[in-house]
C-alpha atoms as a PDB file:
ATOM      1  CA  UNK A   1       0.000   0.000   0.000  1.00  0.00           C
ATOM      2  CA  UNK A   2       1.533   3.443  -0.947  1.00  0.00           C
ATOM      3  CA  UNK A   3       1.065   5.747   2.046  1.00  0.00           C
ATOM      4  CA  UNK A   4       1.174   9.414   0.574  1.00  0.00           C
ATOM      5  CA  UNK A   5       1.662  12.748   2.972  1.00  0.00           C
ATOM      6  CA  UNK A   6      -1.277  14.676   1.042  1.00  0.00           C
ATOM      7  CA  UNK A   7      -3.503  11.573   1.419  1.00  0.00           C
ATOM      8  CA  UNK A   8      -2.780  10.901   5.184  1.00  0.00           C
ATOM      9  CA  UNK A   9      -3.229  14.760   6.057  1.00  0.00           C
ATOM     10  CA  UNK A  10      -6.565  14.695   3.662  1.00  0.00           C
ATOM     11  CA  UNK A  11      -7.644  11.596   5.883  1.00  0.00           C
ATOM     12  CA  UNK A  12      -6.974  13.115   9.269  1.00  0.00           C
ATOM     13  CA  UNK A  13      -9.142  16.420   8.320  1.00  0.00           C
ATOM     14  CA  UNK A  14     -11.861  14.300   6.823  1.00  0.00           C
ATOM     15  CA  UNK A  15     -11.781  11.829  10.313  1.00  0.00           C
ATOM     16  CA  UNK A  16     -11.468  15.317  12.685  1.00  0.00           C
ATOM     17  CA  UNK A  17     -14.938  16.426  10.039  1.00  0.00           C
ATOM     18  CA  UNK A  18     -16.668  13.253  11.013  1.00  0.00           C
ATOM     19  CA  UNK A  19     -16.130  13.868  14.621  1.00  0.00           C
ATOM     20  CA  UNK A  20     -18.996  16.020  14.468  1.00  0.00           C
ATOM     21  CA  UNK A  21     -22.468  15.709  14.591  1.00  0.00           C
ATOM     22  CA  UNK A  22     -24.456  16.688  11.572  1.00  0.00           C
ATOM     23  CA  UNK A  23     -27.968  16.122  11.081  1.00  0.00           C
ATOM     24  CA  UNK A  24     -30.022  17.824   7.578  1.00  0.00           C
ATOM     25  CA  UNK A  25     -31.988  20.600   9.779  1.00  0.00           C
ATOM     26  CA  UNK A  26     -29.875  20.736  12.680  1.00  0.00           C
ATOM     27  CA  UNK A  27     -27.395  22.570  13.722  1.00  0.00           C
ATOM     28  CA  UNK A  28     -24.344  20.811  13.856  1.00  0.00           C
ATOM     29  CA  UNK A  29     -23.008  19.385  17.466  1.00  0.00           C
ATOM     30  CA  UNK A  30     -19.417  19.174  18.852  1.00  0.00           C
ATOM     31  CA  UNK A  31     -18.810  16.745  21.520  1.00  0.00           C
ATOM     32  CA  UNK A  32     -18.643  18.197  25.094  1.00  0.00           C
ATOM     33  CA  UNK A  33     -15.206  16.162  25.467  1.00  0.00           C
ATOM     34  CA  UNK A  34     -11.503  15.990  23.831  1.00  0.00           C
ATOM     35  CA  UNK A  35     -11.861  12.912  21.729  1.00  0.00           C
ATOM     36  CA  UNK A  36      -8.819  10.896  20.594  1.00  0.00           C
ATOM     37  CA  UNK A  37      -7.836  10.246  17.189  1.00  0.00           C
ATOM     38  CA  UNK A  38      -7.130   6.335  16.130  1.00  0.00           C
ATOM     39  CA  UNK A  39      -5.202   5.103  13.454  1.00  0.00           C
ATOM     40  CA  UNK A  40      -6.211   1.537  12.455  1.00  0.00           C
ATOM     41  CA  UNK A  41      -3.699  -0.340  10.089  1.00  0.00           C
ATOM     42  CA  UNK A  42      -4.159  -3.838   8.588  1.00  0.00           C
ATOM     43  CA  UNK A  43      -1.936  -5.634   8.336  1.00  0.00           C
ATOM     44  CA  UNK A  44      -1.742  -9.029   5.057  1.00  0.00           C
ATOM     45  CA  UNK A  45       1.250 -11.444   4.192  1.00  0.00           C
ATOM     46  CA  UNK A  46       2.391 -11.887   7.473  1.00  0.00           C
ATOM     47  CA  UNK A  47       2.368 -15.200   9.634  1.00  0.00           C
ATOM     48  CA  UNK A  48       1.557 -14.300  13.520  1.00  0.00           C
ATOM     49  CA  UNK A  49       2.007 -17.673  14.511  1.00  0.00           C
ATOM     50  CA  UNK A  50       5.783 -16.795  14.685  1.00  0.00           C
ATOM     51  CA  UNK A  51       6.629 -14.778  17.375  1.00  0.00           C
ATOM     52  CA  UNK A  52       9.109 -12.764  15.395  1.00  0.00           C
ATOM     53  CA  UNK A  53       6.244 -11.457  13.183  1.00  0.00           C
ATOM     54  CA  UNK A  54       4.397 -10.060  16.323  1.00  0.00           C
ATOM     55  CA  UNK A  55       4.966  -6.833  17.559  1.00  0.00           C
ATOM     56  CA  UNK A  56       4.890  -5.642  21.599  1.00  0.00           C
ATOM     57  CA  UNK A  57       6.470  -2.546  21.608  1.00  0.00           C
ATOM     58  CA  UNK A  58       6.349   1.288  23.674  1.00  0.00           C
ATOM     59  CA  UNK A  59       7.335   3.849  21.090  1.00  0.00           C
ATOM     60  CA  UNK A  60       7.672   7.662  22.014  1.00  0.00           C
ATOM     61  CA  UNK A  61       6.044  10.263  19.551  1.00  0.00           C
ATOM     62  CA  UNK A  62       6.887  13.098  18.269  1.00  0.00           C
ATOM     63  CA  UNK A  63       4.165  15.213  20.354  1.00  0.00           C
ATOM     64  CA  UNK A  64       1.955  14.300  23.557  1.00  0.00           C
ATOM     65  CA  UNK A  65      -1.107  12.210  23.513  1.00  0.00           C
ATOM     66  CA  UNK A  66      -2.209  13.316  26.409  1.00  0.00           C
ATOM     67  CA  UNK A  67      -3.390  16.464  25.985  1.00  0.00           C
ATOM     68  CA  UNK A  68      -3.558  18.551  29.382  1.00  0.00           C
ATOM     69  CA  UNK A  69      -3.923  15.094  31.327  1.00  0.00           C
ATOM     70  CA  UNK A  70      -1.691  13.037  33.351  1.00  0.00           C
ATOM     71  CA  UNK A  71      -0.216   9.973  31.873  1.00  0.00           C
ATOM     72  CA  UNK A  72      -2.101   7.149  33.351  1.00  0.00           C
ATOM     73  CA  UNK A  73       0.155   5.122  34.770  1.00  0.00           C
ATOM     74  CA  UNK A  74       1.165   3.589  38.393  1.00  0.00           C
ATOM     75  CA  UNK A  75       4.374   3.251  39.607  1.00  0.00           C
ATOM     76  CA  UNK A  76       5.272   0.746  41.975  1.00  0.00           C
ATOM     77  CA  UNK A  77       8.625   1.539  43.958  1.00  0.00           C
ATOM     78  CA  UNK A  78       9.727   2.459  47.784  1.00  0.00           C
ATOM     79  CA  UNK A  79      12.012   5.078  49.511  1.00  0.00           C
ATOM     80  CA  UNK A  80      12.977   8.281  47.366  1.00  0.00           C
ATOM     81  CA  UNK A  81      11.157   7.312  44.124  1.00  0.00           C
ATOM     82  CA  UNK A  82       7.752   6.510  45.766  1.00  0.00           C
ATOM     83  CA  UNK A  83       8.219  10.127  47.433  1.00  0.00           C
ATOM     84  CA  UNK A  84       9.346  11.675  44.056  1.00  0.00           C
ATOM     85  CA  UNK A  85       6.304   9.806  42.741  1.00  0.00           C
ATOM     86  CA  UNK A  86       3.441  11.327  45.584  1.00  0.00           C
ATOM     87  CA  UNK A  87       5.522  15.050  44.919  1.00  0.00           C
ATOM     88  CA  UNK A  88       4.069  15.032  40.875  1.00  0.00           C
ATOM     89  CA  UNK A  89       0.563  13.364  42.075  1.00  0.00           C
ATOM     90  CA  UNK A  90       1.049  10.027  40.508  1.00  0.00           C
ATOM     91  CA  UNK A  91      -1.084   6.690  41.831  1.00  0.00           C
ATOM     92  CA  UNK A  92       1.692   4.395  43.573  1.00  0.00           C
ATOM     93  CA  UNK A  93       1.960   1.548  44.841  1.00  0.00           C
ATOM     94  CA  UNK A  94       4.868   0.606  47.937  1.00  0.00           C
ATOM     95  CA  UNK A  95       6.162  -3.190  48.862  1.00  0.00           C
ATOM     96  CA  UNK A  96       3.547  -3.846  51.776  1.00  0.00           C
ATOM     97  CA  UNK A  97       0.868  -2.348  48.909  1.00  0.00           C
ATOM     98  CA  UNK A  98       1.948  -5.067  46.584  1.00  0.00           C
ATOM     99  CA  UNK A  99       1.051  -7.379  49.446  1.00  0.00           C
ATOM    100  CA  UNK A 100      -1.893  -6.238  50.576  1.00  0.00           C
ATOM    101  CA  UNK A 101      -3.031  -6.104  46.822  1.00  0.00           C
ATOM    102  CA  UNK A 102      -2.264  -9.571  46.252  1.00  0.00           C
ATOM    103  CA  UNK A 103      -4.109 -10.376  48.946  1.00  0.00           C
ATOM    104  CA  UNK A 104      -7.344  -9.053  46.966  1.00  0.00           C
ATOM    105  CA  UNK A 105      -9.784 -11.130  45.347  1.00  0.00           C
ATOM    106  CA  UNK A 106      -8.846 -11.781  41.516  1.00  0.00           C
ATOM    107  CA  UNK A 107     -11.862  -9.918  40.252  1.00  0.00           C
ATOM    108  CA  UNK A 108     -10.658  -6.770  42.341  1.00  0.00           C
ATOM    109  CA  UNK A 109      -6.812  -7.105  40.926  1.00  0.00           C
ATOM    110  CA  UNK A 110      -8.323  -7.947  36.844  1.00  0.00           C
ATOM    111  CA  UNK A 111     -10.039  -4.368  38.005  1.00  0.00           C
ATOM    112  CA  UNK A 112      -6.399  -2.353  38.979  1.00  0.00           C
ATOM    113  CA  UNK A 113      -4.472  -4.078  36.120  1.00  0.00           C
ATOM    114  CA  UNK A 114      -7.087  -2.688  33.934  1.00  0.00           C
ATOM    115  CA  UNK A 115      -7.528   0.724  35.678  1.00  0.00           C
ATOM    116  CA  UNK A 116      -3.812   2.160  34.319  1.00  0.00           C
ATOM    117  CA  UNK A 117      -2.734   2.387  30.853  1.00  0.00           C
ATOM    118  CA  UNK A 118       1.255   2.004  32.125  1.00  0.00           C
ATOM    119  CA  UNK A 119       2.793   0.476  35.144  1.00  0.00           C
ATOM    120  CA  UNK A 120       6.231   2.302  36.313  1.00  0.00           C
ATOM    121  CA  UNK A 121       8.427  -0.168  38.882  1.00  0.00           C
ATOM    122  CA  UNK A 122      11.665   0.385  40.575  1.00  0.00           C
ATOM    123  CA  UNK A 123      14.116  -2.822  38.757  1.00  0.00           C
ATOM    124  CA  UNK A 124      14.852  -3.692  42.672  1.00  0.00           C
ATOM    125  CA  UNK A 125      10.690  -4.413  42.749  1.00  0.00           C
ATOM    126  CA  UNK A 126      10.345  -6.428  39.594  1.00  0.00           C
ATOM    127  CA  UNK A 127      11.168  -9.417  41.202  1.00  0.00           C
ATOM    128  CA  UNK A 128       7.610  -8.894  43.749  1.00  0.00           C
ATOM    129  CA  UNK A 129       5.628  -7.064  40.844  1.00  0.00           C
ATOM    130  CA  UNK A 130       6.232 -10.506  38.369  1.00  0.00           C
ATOM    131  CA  UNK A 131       5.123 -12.833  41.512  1.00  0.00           C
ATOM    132  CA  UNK A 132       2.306 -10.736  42.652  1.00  0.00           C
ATOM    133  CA  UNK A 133       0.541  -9.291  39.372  1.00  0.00           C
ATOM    134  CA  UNK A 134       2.469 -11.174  36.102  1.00  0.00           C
ATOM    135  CA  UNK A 135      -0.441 -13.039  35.867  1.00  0.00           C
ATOM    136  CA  UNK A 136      -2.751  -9.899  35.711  1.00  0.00           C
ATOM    137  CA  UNK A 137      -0.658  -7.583  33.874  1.00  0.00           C
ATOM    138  CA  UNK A 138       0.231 -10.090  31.376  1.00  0.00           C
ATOM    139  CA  UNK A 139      -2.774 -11.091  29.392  1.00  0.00           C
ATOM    140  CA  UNK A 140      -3.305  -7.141  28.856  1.00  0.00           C
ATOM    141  CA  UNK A 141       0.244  -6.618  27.583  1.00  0.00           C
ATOM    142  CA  UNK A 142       0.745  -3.874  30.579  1.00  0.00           C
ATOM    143  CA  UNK A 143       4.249  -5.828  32.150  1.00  0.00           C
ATOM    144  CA  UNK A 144       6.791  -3.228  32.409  1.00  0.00           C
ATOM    145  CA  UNK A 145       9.534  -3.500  29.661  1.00  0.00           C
ATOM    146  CA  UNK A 146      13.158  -2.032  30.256  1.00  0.00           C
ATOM    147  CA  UNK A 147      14.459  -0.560  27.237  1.00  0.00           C
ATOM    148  CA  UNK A 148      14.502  -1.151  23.846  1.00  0.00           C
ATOM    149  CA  UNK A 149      11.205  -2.565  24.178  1.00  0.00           C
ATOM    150  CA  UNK A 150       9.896  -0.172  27.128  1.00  0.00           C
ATOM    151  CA  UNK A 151      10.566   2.249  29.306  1.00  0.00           C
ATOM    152  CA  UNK A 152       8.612   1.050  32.377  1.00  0.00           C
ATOM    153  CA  UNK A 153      11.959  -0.100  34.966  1.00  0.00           C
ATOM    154  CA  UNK A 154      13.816   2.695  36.803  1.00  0.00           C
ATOM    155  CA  UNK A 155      16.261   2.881  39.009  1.00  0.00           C
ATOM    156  CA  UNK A 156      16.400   6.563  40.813  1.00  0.00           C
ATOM    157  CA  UNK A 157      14.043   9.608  41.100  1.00  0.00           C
ATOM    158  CA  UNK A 158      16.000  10.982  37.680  1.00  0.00           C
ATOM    159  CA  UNK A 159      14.623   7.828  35.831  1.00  0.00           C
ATOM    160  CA  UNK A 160      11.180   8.807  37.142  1.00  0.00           C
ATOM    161  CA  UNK A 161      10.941  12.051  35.916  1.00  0.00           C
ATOM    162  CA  UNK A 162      12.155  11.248  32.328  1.00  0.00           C
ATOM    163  CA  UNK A 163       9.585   8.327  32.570  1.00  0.00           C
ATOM    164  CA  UNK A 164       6.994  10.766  33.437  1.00  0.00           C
ATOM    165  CA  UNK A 165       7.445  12.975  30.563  1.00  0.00           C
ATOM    166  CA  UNK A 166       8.229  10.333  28.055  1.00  0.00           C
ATOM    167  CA  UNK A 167       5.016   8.711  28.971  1.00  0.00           C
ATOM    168  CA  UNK A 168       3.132  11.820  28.047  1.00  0.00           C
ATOM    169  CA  UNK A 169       4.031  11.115  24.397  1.00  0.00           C
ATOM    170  CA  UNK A 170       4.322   7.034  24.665  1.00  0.00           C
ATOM    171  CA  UNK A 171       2.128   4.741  23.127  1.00  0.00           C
ATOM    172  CA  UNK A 172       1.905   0.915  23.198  1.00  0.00           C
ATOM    173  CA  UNK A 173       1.679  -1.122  19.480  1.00  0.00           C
ATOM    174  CA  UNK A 174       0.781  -4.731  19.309  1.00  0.00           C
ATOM    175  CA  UNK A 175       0.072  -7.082  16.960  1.00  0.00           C
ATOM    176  CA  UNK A 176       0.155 -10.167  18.504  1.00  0.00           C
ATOM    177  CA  UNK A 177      -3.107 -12.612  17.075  1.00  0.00           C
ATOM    178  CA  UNK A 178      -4.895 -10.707  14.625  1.00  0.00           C
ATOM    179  CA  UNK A 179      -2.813  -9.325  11.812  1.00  0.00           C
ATOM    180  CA  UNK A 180      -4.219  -5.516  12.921  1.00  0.00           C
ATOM    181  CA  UNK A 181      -2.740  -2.676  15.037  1.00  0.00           C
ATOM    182  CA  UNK A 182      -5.104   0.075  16.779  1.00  0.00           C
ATOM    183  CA  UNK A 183      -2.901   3.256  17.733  1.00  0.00           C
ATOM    184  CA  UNK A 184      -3.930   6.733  19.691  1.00  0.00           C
ATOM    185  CA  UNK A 185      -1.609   9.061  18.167  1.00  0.00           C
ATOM    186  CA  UNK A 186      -3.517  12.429  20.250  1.00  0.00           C
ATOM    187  CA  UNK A 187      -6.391  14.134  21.306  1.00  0.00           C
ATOM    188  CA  UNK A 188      -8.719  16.185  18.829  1.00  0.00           C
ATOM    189  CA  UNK A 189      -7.625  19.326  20.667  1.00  0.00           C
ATOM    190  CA  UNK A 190      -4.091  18.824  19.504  1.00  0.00           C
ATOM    191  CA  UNK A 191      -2.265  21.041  16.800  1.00  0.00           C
ATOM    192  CA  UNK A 192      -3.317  18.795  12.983  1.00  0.00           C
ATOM    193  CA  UNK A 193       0.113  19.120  12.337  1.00  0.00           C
ATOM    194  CA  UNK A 194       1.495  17.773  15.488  1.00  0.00           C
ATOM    195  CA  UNK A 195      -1.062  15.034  15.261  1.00  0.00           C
ATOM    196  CA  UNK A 196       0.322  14.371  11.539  1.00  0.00           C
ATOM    197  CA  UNK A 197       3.694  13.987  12.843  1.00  0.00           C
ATOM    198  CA  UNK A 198       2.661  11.120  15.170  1.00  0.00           C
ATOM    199  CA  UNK A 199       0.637   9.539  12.591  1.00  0.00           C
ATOM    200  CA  UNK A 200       3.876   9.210  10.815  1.00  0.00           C
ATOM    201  CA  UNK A 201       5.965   7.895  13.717  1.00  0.00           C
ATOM    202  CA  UNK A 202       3.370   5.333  13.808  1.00  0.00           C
ATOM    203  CA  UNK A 203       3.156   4.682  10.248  1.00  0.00           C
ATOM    204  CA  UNK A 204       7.336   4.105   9.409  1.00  0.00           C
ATOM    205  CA  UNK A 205       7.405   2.372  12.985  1.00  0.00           C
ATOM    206  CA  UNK A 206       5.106  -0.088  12.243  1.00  0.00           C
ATOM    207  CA  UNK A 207       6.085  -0.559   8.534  1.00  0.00           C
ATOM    208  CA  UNK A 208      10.165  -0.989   9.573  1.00  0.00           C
ATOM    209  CA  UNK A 209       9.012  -4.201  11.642  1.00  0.00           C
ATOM    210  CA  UNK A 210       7.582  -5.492   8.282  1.00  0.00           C
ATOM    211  CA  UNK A 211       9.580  -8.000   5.868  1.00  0.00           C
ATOM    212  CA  UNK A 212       7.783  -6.195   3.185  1.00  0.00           C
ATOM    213  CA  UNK A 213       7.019  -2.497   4.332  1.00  0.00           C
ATOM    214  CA  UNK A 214       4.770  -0.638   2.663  1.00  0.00           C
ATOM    215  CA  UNK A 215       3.813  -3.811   0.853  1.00  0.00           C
ATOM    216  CA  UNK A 216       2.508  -5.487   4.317  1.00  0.00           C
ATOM    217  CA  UNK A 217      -0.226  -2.655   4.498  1.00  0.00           C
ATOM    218  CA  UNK A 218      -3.179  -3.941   3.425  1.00  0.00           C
ATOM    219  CA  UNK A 219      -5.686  -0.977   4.674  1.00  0.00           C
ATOM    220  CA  UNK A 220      -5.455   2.018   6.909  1.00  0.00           C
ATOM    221  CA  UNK A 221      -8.167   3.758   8.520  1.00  0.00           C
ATOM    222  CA  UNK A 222      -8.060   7.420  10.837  1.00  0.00           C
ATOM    223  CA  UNK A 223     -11.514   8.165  13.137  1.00  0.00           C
ATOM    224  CA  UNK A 224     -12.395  10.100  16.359  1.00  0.00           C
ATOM    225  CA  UNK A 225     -13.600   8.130  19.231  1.00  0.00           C
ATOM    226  CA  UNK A 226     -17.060   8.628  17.979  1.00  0.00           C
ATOM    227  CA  UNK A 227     -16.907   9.525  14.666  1.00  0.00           C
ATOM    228  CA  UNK A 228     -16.871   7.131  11.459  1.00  0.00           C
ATOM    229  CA  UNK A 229     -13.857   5.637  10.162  1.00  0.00           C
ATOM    230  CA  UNK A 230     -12.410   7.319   7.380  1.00  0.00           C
ATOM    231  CA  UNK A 231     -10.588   4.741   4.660  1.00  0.00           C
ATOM    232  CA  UNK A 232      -6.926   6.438   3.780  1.00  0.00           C
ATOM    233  CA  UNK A 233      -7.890   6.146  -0.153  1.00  0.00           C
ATOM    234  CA  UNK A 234      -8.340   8.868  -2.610  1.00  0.00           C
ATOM    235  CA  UNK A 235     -11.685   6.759  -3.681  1.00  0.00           C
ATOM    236  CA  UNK A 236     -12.845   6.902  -0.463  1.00  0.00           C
ATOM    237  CA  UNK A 237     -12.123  11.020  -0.081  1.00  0.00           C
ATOM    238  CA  UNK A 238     -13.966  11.076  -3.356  1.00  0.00           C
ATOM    239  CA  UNK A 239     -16.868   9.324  -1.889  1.00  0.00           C
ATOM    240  CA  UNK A 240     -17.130  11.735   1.009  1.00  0.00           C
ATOM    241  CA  UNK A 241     -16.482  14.556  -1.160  1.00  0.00           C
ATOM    242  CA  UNK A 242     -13.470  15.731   0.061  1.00  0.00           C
END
């Protein structure tokens, strides 16, 4: 699939356009929150079931996803990084915390694995945090991943403030069964150009971990969280009269 600049920036304008309500005798409606923007890719010629064909990865974009927000994440350390932690107002999590937590029902732990989009541990706490919640945080690809592959294992109060800010402008890609990848790449609010820019982090990312590149795409798609997909195809702009 040829992925053009023109096209791409064509889709994201018609996908922001879609994002709002429009009804023949109405006047038009804009959602009362930020919505995010999705890229959907699809992904043909490629065999998942070998694991070097699947993709688990944290990549940093060029801008923030986030918006105003906080990163949602947890982090799960003791002494000066679980004070450093408290200081910018992030959820945490200490050693007797781990314990009590694993103490919890399994429904109520399912519910905190699920309730943070990234967990942050200190590396001395990874041993506890793969006993106590591997199981949980596994299935929903949310283990922390040192580096290449993540940037979720720190070491001092430095390391926690780079993670902090990185994690404003992280995002997690997987392909792991279904030959499909489903990436935020920013909130509606955000600059179209800056939200261009981490369309295309996304886009040469994703096609450098293909044998074939470009050739692997089969379709790509851009929408709003409650807008309609829009089909990254000049036939389909033409459709929509754009």
């Amino acid at each position: 699939m040829k992925v053009d600049d023109k096209l791409l920036k064509k889709s994201l304008n018609a996908a922001i356009n879609f994002s709002i309500m429009k009804k023949e005798g109405f006047k038009e409606k804009v959602r009362k929150f930020d919505e995010s923007i999705d890229l959907i890719i699809n992904i043909k010629d490629i065999n998942l079931n070998d694991p070097k064909n699947r993709i688990d990865k944290e990549i940093i974009l060029s801008n923030e996803v986030v918006s105003n927000d906080k990163p949602s994440i947890c982090v799960i350390a003791s002494d000066e990084i679980l004070l450093e932690a408290k200081k910018l107002g992030i959820d945490t999590l200490d050693s007797s915390g781990l314990i009590n937590l694993n103490n919890e029902e399994k429904k109520y732990k399912k519910k905190f694995a699920k309730k943070y989009e990234y967990f942050v541990v200190e590396d001395k706490m990874m041993r506890d945090v793969a006993r106590y919640l591997a199981r949980f945080l596994g299935p929903v690809g949310k283990m922390p991943k040192p580096f290449p592959t993540g940037y979720g294992i720190i070491s001092s109060p430095e390391d926690l403030n780079v993670a902090y800010e990185r994690y404003k402008k992280i995002i997690r890609i997987q392909m792991k069964k279904q030959p499909i990848i489903f990436a935020k790449i920013g909130k509606k609010s955000l600059d179209r150009e800056k939200l261009y820019e981490n369309i295309k982090v996304v886009v040469n990312f994703i096609a450098d971990q293909m044998p074939h590149k470009f050739n692997n795409f089969k379709s790509m798609y851009l929408k709003s969280t409650m807008g309609k997909p829009v089909k990254v195809t000049e036939e389909f702009l033409k459709s929509i009269e754009v």
